[in-house]
C-alpha atoms as a PDB file:
ATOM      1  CA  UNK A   1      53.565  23.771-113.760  1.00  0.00           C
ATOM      2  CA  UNK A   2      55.072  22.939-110.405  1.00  0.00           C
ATOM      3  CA  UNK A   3      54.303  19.425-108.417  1.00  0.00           C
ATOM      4  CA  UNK A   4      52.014  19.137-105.549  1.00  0.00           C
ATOM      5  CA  UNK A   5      53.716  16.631-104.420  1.00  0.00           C
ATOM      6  CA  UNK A   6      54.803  16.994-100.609  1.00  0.00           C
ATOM      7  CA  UNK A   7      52.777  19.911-100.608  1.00  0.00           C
ATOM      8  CA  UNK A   8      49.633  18.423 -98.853  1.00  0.00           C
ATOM      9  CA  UNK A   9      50.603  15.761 -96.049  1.00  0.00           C
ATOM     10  CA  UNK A  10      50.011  12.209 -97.338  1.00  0.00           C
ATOM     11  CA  UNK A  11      48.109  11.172 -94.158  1.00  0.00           C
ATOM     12  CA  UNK A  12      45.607  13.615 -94.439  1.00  0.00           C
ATOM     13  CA  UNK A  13      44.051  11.490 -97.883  1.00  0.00           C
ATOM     14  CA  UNK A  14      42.308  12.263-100.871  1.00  0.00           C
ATOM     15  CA  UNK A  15      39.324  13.264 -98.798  1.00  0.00           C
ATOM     16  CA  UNK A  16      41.488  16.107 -97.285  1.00  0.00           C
ATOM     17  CA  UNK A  17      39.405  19.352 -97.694  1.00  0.00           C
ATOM     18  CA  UNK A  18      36.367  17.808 -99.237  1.00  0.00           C
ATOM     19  CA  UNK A  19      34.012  19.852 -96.852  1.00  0.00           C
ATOM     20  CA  UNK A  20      33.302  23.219 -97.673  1.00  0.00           C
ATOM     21  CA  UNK A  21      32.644  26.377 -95.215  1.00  0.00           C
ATOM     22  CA  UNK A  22      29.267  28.170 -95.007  1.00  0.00           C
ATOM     23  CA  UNK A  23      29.789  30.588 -97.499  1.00  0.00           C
ATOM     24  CA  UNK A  24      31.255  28.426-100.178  1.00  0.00           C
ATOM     25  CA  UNK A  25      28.723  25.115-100.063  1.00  0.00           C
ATOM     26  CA  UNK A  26      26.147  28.011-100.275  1.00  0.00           C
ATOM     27  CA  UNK A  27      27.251  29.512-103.573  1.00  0.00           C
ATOM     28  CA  UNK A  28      27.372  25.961-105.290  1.00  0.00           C
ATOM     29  CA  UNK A  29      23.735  25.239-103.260  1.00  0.00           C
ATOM     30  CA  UNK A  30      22.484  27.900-105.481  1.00  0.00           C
ATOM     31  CA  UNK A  31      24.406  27.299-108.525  1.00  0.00           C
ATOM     32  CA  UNK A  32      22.905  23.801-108.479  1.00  0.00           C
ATOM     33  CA  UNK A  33      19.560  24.287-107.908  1.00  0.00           C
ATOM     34  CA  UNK A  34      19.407  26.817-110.883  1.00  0.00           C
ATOM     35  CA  UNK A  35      20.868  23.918-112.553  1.00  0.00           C
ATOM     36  CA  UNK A  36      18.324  21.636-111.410  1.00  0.00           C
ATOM     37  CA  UNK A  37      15.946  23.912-112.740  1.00  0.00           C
ATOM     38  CA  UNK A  38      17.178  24.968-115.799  1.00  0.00           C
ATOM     39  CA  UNK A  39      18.167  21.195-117.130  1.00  0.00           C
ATOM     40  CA  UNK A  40      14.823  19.816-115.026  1.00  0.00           C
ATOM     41  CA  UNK A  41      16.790  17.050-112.535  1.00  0.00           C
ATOM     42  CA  UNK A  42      16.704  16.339-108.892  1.00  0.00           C
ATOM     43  CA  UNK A  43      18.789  16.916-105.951  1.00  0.00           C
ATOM     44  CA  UNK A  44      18.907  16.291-102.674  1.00  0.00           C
ATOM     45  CA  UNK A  45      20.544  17.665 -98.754  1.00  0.00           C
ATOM     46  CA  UNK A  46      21.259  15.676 -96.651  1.00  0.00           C
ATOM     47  CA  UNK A  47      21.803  17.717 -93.232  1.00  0.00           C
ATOM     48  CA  UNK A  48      23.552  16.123 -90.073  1.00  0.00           C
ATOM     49  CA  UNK A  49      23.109  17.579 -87.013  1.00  0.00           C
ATOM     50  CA  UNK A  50      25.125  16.893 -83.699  1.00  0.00           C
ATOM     51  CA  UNK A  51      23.275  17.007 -80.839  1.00  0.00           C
ATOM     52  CA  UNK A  52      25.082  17.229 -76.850  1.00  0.00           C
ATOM     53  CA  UNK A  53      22.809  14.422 -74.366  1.00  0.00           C
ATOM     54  CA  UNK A  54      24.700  14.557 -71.880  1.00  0.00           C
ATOM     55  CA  UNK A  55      27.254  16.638 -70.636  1.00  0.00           C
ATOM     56  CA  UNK A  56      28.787  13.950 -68.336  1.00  0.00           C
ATOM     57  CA  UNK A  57      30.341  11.921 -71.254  1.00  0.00           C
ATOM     58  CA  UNK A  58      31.998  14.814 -72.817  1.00  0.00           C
ATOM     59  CA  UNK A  59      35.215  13.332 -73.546  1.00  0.00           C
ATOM     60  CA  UNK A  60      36.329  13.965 -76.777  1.00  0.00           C
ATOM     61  CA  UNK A  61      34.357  17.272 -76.900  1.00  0.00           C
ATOM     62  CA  UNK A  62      32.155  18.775 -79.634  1.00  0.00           C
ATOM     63  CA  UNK A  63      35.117  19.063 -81.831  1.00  0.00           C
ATOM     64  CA  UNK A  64      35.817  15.421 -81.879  1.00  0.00           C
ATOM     65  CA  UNK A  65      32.558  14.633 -82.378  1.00  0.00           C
ATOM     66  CA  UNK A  66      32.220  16.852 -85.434  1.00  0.00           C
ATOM     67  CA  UNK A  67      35.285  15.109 -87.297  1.00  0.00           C
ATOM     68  CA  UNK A  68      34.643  12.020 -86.478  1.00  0.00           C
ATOM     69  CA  UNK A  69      30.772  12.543 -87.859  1.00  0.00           C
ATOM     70  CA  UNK A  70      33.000  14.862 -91.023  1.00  0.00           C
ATOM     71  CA  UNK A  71      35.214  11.452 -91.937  1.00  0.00           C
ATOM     72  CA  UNK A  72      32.636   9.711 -91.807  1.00  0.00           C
ATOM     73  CA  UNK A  73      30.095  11.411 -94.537  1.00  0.00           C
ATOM     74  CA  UNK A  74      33.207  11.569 -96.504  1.00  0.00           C
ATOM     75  CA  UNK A  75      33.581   7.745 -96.274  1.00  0.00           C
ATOM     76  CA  UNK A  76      30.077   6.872 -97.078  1.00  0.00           C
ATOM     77  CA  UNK A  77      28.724   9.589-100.197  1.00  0.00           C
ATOM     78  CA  UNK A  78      29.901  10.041-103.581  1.00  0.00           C
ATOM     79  CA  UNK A  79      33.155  11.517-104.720  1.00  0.00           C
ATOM     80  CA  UNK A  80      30.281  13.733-106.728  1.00  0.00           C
ATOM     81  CA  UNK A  81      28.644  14.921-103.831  1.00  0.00           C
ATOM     82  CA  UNK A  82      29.725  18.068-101.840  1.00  0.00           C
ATOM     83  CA  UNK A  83      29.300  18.139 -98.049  1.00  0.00           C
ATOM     84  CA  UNK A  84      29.396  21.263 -96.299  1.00  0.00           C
ATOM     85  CA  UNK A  85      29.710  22.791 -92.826  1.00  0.00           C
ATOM     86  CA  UNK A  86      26.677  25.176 -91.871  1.00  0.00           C
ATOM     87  CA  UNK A  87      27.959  24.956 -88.261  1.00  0.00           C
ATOM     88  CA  UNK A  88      30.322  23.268 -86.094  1.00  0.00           C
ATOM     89  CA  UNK A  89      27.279  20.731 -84.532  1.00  0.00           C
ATOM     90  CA  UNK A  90      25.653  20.703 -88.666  1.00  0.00           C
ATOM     91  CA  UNK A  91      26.654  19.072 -91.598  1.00  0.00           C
ATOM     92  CA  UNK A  92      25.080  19.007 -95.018  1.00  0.00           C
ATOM     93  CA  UNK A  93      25.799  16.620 -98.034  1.00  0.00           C
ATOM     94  CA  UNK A  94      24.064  17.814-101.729  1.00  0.00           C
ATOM     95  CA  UNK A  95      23.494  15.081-103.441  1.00  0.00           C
ATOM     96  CA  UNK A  96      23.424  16.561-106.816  1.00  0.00           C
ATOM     97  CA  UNK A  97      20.754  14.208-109.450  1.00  0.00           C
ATOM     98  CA  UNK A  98      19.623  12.239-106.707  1.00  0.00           C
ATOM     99  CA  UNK A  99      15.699  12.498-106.415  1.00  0.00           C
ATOM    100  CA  UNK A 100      13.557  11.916-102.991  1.00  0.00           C
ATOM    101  CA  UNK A 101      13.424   8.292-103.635  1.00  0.00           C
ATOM    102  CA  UNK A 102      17.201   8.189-103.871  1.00  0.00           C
ATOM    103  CA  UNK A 103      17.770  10.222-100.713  1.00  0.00           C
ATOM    104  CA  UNK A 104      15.650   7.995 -98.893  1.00  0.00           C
ATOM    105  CA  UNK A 105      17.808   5.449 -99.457  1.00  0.00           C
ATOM    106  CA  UNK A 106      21.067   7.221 -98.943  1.00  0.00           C
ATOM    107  CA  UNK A 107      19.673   8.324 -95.534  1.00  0.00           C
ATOM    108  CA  UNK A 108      18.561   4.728 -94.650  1.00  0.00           C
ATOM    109  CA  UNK A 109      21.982   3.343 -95.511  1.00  0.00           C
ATOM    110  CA  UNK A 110      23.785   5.929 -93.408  1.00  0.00           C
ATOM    111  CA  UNK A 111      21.652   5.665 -90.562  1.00  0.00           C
ATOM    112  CA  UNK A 112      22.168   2.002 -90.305  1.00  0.00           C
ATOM    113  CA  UNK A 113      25.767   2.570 -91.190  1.00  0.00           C
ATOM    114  CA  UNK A 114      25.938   5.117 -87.809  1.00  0.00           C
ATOM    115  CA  UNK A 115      24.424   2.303 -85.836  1.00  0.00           C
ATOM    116  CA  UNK A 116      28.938   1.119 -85.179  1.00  0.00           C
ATOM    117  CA  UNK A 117      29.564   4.545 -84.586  1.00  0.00           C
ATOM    118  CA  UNK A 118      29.703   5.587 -80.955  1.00  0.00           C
ATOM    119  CA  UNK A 119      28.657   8.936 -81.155  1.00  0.00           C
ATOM    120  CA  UNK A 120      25.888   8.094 -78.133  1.00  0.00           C
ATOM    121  CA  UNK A 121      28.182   6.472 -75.848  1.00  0.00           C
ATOM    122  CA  UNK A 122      30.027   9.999 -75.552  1.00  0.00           C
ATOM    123  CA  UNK A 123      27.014  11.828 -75.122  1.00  0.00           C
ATOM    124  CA  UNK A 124      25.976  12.717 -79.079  1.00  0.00           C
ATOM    125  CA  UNK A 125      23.137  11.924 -80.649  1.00  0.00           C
ATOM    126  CA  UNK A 126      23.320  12.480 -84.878  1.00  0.00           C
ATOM    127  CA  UNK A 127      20.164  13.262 -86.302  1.00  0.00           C
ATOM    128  CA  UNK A 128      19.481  13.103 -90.402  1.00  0.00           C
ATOM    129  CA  UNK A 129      16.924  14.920 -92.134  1.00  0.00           C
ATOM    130  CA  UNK A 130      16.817  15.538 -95.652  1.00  0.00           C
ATOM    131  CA  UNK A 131      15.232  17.949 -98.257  1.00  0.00           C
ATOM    132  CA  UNK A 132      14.899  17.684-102.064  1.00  0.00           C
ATOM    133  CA  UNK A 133      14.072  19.899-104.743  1.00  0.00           C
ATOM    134  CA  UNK A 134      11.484  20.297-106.408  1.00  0.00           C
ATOM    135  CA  UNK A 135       9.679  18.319-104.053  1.00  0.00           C
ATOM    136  CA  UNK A 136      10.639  20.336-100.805  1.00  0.00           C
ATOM    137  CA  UNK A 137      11.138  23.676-102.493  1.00  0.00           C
ATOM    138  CA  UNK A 138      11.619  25.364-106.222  1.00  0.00           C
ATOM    139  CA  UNK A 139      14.467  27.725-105.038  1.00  0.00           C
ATOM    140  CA  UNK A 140      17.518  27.867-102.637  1.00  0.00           C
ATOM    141  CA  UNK A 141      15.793  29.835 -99.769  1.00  0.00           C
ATOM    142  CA  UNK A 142      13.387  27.308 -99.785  1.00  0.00           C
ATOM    143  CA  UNK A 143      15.178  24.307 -98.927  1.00  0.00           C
ATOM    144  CA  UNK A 144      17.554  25.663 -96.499  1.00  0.00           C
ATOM    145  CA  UNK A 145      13.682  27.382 -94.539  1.00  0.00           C
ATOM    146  CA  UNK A 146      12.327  23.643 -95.126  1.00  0.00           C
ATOM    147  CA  UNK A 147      15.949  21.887 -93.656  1.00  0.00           C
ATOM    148  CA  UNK A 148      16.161  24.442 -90.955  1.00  0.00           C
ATOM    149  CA  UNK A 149      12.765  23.649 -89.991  1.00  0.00           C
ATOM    150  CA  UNK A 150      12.669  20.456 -90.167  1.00  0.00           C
ATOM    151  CA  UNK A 151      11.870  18.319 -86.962  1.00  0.00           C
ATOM    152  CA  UNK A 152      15.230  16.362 -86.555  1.00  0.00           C
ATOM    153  CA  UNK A 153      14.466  12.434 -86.953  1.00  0.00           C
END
């Protein structure tokens, strides 16, 4: 078996790739919650969403924004955890045997974590929300309805 070595730049880090496309964090959404079911445990999404306040501090750009939100969720969950992109101004992080009370407190920590962060100061504003299973909903449509609907905090 042949070396990865030099393969994958060595500035890009072990976090390189860690966030999924739409498609992809999807599939495993489902594949976990059947999981949940079937073995009867928790999880919990996180969802991130980027919102533009002002267009006069558009600096960096939406992009910018959007990987500097990206490094950050990678910095702060679980190895465990998979984060994916629904959109370019939404993230999502499943937290996979983590149950409302546990999400609560991941949510708290980031939110006082994104307090250094300045996302506002360009003109963003991150919102968190999160959903959990069972508590939220008892199948994969029914989160994502529930997170999509949710009023951003």
């Amino acid at each position: 078996m042949k070396s990865l070595r030099g393969r994958v730049p060595e500035e890009l880090g072990p976090a390189f790739g860690r966030i999924l496309n739409r498609d992809l964090f999807l599939f495993l959404l489902d594949v976990e919650v059947k999981r949940a079911r079937r073995y009867q445990n928790f999880l919990c999404l996180i969802f991130f969403r980027i919102k533009q306040c002002s267009k006069d501090h558009n600096e960096g750009g939406l992009e910018t924004c959007y990987q500097a939100l990206s490094n950050f969720v990678k910095e702060e969950i679980r190895e465990s955890d998979i984060i994916g992109s629904l959109e370019l101004t939404q993230l999502v992080a499943l937290l996979p045997y983590a149950d409302e009370k546990s999400g609560d407190y991941v949510k708290s920590r980031i939110e006082e974590a994104l307090k250094y962060y300045e996302f506002e100061s360009k003109g963003f504003e991150i919102t968190i929300d999160q959903v959990c299973f069972p508590v939220h909903g008892t199948n994969t449509m029914d989160l994502i309805k529930n997170a999509l609907g949710a009023e951003p905090t």
